[in-house]
PDB file of N, CA and C in Angstrom:
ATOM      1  N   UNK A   1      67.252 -47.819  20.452  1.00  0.00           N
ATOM      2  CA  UNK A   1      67.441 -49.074  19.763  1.00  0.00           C
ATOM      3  C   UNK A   1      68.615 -48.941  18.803  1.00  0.00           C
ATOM      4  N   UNK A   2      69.472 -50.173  18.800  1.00  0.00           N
ATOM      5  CA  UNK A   2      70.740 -50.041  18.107  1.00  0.00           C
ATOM      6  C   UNK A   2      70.091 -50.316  16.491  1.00  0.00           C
ATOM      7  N   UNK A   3      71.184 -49.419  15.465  1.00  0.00           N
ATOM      8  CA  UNK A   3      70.330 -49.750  14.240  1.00  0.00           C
ATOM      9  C   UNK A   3      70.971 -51.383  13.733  1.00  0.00           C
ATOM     10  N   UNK A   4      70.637 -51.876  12.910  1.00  0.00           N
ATOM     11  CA  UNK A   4      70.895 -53.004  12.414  1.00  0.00           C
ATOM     12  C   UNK A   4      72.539 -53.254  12.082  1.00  0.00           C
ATOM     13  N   UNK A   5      72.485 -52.054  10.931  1.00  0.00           N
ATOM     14  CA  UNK A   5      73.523 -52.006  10.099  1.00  0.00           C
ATOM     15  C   UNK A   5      75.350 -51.242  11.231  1.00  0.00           C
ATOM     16  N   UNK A   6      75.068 -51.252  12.610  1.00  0.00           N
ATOM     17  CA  UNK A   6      76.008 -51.364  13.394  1.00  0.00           C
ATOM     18  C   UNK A   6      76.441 -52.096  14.036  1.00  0.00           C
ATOM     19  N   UNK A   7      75.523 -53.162  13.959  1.00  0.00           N
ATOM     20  CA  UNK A   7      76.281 -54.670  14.152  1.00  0.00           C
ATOM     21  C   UNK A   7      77.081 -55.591  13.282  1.00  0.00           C
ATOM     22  N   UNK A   8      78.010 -56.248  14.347  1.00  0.00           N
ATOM     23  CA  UNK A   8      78.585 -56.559  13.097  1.00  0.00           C
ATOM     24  C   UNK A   8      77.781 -57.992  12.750  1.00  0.00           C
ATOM     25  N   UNK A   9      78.642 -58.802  12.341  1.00  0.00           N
ATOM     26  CA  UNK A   9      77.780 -59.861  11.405  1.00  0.00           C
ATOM     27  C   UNK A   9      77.186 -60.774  12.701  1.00  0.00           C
ATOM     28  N   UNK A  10      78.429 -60.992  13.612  1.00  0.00           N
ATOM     29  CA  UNK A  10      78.433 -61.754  14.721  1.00  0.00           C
ATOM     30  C   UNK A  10      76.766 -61.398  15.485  1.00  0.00           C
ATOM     31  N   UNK A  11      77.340 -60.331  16.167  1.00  0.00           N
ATOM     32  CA  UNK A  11      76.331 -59.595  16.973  1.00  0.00           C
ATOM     33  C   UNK A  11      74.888 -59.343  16.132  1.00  0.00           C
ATOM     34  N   UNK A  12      74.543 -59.376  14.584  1.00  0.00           N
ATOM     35  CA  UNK A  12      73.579 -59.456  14.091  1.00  0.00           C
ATOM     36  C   UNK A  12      72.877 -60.894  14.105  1.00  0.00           C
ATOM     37  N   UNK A  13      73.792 -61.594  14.023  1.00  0.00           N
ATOM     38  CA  UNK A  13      73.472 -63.212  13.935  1.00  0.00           C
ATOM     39  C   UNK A  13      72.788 -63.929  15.291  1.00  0.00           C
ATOM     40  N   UNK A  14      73.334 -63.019  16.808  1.00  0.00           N
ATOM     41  CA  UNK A  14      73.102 -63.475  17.837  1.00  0.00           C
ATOM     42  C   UNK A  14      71.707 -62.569  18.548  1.00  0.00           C
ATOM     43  N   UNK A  15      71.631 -61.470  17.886  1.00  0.00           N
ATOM     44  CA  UNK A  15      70.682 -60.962  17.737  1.00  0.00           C
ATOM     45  C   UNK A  15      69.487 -61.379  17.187  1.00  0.00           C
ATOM     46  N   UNK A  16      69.285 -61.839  15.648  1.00  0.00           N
ATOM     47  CA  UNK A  16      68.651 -62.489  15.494  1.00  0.00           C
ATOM     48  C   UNK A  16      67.972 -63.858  16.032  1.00  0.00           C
ATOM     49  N   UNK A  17      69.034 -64.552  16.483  1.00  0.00           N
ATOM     50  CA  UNK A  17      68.338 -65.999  17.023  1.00  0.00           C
ATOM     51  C   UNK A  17      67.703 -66.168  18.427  1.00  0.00           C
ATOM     52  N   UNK A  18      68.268 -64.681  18.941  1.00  0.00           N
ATOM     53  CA  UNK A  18      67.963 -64.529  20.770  1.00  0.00           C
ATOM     54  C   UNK A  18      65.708 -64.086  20.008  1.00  0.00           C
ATOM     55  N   UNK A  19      65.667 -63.655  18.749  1.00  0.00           N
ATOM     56  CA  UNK A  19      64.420 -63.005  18.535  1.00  0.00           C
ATOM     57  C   UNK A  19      63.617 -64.074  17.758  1.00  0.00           C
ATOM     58  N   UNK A  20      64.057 -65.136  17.402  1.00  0.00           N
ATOM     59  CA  UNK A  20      63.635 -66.291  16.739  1.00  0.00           C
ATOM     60  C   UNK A  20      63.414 -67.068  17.618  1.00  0.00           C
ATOM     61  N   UNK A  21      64.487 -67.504  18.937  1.00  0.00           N
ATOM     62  CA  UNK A  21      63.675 -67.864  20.211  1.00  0.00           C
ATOM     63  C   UNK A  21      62.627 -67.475  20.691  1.00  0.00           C
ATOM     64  N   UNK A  22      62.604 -66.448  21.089  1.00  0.00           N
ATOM     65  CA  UNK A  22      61.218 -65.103  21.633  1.00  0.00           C
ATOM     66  C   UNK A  22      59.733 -65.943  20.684  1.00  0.00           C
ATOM     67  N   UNK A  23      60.225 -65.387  19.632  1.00  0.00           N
ATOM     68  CA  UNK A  23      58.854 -65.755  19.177  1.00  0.00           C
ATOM     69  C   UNK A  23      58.664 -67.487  18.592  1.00  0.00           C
ATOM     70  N   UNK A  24      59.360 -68.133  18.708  1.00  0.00           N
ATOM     71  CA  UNK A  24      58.900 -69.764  19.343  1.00  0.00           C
ATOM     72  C   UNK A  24      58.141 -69.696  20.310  1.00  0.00           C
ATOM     73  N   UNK A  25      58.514 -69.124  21.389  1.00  0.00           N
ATOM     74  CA  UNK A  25      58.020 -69.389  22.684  1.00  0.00           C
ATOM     75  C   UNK A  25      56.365 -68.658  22.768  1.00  0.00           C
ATOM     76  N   UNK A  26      56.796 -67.739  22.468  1.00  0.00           N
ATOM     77  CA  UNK A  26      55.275 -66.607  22.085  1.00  0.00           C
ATOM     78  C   UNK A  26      54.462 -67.515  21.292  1.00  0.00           C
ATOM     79  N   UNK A  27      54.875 -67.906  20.329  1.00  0.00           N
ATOM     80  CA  UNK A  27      54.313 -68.558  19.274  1.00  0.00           C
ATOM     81  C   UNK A  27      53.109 -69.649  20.448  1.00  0.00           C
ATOM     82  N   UNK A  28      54.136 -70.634  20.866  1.00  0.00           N
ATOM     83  CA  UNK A  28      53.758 -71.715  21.955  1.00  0.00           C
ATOM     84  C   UNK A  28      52.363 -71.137  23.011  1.00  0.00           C
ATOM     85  N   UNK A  29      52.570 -70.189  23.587  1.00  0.00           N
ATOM     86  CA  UNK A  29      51.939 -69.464  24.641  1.00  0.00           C
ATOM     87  C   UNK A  29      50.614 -68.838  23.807  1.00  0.00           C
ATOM     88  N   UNK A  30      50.656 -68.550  22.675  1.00  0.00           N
ATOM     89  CA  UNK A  30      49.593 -67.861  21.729  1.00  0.00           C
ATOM     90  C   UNK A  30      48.400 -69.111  21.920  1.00  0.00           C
ATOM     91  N   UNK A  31      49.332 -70.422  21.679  1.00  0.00           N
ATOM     92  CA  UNK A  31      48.343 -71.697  20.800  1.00  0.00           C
ATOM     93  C   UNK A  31      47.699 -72.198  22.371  1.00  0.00           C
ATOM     94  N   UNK A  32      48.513 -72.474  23.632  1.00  0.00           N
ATOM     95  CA  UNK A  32      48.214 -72.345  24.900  1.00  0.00           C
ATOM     96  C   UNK A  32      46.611 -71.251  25.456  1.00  0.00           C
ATOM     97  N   UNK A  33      46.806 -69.900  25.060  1.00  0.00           N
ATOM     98  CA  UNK A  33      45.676 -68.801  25.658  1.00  0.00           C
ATOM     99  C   UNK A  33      44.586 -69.905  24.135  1.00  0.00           C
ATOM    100  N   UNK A  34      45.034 -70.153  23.136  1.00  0.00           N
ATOM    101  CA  UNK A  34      43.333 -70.120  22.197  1.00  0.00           C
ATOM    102  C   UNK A  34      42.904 -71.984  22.642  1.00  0.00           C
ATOM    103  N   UNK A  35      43.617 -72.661  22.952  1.00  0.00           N
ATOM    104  CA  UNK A  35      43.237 -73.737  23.829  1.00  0.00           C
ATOM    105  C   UNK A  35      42.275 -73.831  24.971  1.00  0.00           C
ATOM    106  N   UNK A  36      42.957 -72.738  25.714  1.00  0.00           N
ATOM    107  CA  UNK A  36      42.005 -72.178  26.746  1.00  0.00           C
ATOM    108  C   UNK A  36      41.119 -71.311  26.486  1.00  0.00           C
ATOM    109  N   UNK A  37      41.274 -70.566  25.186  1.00  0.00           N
ATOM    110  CA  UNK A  37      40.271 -69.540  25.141  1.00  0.00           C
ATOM    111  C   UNK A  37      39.111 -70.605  24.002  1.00  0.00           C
ATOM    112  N   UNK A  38      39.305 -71.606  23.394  1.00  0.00           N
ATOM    113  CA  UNK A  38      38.139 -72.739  23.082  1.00  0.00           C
ATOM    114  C   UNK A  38      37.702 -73.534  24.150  1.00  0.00           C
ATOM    115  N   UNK A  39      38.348 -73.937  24.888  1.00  0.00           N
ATOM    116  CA  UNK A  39      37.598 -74.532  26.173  1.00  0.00           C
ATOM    117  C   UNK A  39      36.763 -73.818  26.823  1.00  0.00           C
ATOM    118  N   UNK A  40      36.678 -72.648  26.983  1.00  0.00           N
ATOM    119  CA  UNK A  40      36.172 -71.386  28.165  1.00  0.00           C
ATOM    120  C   UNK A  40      34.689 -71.447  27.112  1.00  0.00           C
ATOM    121  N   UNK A  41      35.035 -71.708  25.545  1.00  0.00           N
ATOM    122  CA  UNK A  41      34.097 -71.012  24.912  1.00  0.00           C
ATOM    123  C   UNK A  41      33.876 -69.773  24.682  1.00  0.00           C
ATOM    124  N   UNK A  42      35.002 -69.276  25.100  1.00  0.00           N
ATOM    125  CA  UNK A  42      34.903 -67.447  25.019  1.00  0.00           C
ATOM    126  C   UNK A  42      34.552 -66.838  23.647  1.00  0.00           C
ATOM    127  N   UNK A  43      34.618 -67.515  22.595  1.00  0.00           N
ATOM    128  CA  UNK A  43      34.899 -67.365  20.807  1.00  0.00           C
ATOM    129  C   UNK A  43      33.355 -67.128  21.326  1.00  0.00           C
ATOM    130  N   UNK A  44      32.030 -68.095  21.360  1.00  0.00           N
ATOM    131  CA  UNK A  44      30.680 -68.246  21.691  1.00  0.00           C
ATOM    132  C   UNK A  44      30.293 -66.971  22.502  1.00  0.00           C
ATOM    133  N   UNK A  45      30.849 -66.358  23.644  1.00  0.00           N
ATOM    134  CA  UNK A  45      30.611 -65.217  24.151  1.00  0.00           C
ATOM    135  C   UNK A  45      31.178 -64.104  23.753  1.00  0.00           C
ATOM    136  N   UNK A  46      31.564 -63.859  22.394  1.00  0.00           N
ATOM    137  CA  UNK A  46      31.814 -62.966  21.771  1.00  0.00           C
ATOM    138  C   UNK A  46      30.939 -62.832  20.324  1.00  0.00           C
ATOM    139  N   UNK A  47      30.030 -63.635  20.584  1.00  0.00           N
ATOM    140  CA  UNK A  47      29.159 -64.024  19.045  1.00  0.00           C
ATOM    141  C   UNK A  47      29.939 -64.327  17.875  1.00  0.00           C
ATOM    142  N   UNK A  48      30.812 -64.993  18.064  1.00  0.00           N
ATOM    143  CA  UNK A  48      31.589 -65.971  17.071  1.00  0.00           C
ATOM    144  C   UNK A  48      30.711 -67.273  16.703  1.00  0.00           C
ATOM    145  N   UNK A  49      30.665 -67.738  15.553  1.00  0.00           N
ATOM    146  CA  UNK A  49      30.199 -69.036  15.273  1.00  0.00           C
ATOM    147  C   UNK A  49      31.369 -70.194  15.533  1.00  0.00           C
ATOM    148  N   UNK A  50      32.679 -69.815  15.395  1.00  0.00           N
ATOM    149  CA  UNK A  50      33.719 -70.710  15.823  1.00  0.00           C
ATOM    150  C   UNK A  50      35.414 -69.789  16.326  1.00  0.00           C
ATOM    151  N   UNK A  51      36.284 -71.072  16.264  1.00  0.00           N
ATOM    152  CA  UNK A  51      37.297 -70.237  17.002  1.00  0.00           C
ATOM    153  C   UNK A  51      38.250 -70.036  15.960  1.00  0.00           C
ATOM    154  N   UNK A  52      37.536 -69.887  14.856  1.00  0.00           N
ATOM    155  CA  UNK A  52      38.484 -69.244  13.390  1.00  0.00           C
ATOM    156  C   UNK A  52      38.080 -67.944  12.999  1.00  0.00           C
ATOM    157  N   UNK A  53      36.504 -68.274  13.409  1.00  0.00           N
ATOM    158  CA  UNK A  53      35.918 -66.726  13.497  1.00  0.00           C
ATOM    159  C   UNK A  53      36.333 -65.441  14.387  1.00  0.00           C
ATOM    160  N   UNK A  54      36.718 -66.283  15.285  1.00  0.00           N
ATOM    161  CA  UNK A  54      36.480 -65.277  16.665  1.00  0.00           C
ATOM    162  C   UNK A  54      38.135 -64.962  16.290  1.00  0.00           C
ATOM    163  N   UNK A  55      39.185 -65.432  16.126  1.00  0.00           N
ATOM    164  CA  UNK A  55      40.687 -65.670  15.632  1.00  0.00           C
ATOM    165  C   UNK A  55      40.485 -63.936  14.613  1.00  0.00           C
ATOM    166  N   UNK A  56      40.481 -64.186  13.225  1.00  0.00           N
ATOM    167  CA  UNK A  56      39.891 -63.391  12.126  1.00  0.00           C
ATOM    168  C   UNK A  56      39.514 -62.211  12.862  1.00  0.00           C
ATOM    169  N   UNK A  57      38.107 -62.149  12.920  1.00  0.00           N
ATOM    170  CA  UNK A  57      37.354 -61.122  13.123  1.00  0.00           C
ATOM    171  C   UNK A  57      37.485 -60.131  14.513  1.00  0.00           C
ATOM    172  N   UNK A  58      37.545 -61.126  15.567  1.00  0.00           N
ATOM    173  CA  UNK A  58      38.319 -60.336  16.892  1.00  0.00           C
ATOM    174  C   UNK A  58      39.303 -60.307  17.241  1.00  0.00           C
ATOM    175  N   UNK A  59      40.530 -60.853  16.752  1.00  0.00           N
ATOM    176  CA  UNK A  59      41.954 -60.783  17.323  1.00  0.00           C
ATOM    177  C   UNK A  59      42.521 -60.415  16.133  1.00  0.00           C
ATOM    178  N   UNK A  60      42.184 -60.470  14.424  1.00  0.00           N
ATOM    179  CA  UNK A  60      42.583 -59.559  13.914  1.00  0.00           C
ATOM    180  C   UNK A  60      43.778 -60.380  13.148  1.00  0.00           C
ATOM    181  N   UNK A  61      43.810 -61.920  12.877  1.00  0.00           N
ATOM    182  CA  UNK A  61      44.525 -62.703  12.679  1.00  0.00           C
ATOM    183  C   UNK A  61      44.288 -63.467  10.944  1.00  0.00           C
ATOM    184  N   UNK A  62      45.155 -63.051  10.588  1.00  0.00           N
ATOM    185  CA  UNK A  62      45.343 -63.202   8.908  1.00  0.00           C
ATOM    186  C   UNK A  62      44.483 -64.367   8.943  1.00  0.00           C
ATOM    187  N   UNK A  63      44.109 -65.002   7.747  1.00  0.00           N
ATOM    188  CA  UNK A  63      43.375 -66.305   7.674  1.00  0.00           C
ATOM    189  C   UNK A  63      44.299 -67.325   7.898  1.00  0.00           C
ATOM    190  N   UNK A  64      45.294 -67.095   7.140  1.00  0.00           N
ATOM    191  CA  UNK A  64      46.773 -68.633   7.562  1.00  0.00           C
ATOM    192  C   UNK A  64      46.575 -68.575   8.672  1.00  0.00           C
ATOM    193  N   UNK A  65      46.804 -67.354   9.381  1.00  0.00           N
ATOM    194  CA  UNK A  65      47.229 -67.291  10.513  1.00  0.00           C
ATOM    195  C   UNK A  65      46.429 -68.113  11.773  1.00  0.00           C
ATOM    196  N   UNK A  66      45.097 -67.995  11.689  1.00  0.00           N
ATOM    197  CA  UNK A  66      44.034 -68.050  12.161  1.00  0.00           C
ATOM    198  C   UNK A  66      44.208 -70.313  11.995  1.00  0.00           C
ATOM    199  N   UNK A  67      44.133 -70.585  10.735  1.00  0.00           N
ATOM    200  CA  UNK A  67      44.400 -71.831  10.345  1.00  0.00           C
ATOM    201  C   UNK A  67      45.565 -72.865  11.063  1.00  0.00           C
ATOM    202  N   UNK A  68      46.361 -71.963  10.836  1.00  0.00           N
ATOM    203  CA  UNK A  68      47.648 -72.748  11.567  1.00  0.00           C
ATOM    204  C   UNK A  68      47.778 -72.374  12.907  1.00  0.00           C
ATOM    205  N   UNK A  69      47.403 -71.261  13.444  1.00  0.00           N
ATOM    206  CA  UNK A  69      47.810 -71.764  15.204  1.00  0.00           C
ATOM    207  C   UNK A  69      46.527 -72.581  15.760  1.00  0.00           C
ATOM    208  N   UNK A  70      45.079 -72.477  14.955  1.00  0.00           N
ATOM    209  CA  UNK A  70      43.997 -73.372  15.342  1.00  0.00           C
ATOM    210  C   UNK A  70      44.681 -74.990  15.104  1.00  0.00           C
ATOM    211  N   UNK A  71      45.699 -75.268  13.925  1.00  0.00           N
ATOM    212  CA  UNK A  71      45.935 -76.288  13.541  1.00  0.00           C
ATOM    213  C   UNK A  71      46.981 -76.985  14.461  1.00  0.00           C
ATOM    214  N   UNK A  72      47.759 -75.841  14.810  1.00  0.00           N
ATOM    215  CA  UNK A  72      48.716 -76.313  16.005  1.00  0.00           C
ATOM    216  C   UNK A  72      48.165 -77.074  17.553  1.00  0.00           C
ATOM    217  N   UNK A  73      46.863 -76.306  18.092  1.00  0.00           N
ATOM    218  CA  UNK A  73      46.421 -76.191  19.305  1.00  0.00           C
ATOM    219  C   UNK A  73      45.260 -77.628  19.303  1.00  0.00           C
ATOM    220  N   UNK A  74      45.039 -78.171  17.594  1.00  0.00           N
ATOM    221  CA  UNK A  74      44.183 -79.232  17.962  1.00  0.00           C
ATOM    222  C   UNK A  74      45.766 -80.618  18.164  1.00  0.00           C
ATOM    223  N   UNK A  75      46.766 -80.005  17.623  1.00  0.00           N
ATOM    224  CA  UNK A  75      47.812 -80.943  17.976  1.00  0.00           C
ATOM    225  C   UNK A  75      48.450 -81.190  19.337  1.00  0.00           C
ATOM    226  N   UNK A  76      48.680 -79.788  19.618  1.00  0.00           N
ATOM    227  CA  UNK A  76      49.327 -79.998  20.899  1.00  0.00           C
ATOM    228  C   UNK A  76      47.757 -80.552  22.459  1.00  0.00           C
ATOM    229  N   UNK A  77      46.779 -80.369  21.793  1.00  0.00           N
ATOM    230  CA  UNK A  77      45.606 -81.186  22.271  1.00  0.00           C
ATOM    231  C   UNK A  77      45.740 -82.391  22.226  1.00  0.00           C
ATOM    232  N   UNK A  78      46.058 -83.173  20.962  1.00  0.00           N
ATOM    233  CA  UNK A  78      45.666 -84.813  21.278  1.00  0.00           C
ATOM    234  C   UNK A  78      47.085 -85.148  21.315  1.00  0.00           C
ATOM    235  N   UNK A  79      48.546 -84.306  21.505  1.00  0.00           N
ATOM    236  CA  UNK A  79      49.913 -84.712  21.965  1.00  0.00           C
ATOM    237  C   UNK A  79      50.419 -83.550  22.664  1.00  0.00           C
ATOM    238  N   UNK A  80      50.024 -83.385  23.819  1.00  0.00           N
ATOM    239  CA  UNK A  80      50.835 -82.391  24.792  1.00  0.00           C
ATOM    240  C   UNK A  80      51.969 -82.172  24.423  1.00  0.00           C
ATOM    241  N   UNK A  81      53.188 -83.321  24.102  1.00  0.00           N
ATOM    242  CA  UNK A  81      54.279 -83.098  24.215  1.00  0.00           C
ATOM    243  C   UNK A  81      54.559 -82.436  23.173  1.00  0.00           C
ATOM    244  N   UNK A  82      54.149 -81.514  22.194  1.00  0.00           N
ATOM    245  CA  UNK A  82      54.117 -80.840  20.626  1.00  0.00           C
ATOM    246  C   UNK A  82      54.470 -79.949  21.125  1.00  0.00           C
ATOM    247  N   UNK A  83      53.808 -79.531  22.277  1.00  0.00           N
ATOM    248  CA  UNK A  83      54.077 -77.671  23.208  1.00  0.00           C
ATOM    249  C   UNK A  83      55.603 -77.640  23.038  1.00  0.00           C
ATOM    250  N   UNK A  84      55.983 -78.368  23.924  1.00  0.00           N
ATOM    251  CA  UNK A  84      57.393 -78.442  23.889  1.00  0.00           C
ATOM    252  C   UNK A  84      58.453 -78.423  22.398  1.00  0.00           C
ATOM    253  N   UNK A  85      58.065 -79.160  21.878  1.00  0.00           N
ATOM    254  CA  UNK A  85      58.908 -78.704  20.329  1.00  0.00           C
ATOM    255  C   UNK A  85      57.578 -77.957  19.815  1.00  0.00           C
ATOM    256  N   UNK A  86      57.081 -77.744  19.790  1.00  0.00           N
ATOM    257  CA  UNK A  86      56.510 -75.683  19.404  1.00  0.00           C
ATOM    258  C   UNK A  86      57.562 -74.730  19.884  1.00  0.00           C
ATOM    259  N   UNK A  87      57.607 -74.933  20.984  1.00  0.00           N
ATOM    260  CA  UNK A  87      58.700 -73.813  22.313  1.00  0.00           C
ATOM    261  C   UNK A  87      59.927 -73.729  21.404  1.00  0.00           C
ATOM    262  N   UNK A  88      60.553 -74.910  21.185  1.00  0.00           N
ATOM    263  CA  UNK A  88      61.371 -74.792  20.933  1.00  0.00           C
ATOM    264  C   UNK A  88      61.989 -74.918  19.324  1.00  0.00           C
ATOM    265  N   UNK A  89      60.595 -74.786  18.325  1.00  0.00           N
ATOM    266  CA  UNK A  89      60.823 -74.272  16.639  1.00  0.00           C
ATOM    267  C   UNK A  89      60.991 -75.269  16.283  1.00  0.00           C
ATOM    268  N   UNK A  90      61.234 -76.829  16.724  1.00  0.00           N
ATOM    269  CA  UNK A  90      61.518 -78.485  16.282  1.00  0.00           C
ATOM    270  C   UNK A  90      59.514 -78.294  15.253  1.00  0.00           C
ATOM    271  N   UNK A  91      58.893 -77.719  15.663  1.00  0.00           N
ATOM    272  CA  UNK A  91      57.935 -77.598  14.559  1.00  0.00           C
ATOM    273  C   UNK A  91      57.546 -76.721  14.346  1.00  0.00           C
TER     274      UNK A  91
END
């Protein structure tokens, strides 16, 4: 792995945003699997009382953390088209 401080500003800058994409998209695909993983009910077959619990306690997900991609996934639920600017960091 190249270290940071051998790039120059350019190549740090394009570096960065190629990794700010990445994780938009990840981001998107995260809120996608806990959509499906509340529909399946899988949180319930893990003895979770809900899918903030099961977030937290089995996947190991800060409390924000846990809050806001649950908060994302009841959005991109009642507006599909959110996925898409999720993907792409517009939110």
């Amino acid at each position: 792995m190249q270290h940071l401080g051998d790039l120059s500003n350019e190549e740090l800058l394009v570096s960065f945003r190629a990794r700010v994409k990445h994780a938009n998209a990840n981001e998107a695909s995260i809120v996608v699997h806990l959509i499906e993983i509340e529909e399946r009910r899988i949180y319930a077959d893990s003895a979770c009382s809900s899918m903030w619990v099961y977030c937290v306690e089995r996947e190991g997900f800060s409390e924000s953390q846990a809050y806001t991609r649950l908060a994302a996934a009841d959005v991109v639920r009642a507006f599909p088209r959110a996925l898409e600017y999720l993907e792409h960091g517009d939110i």
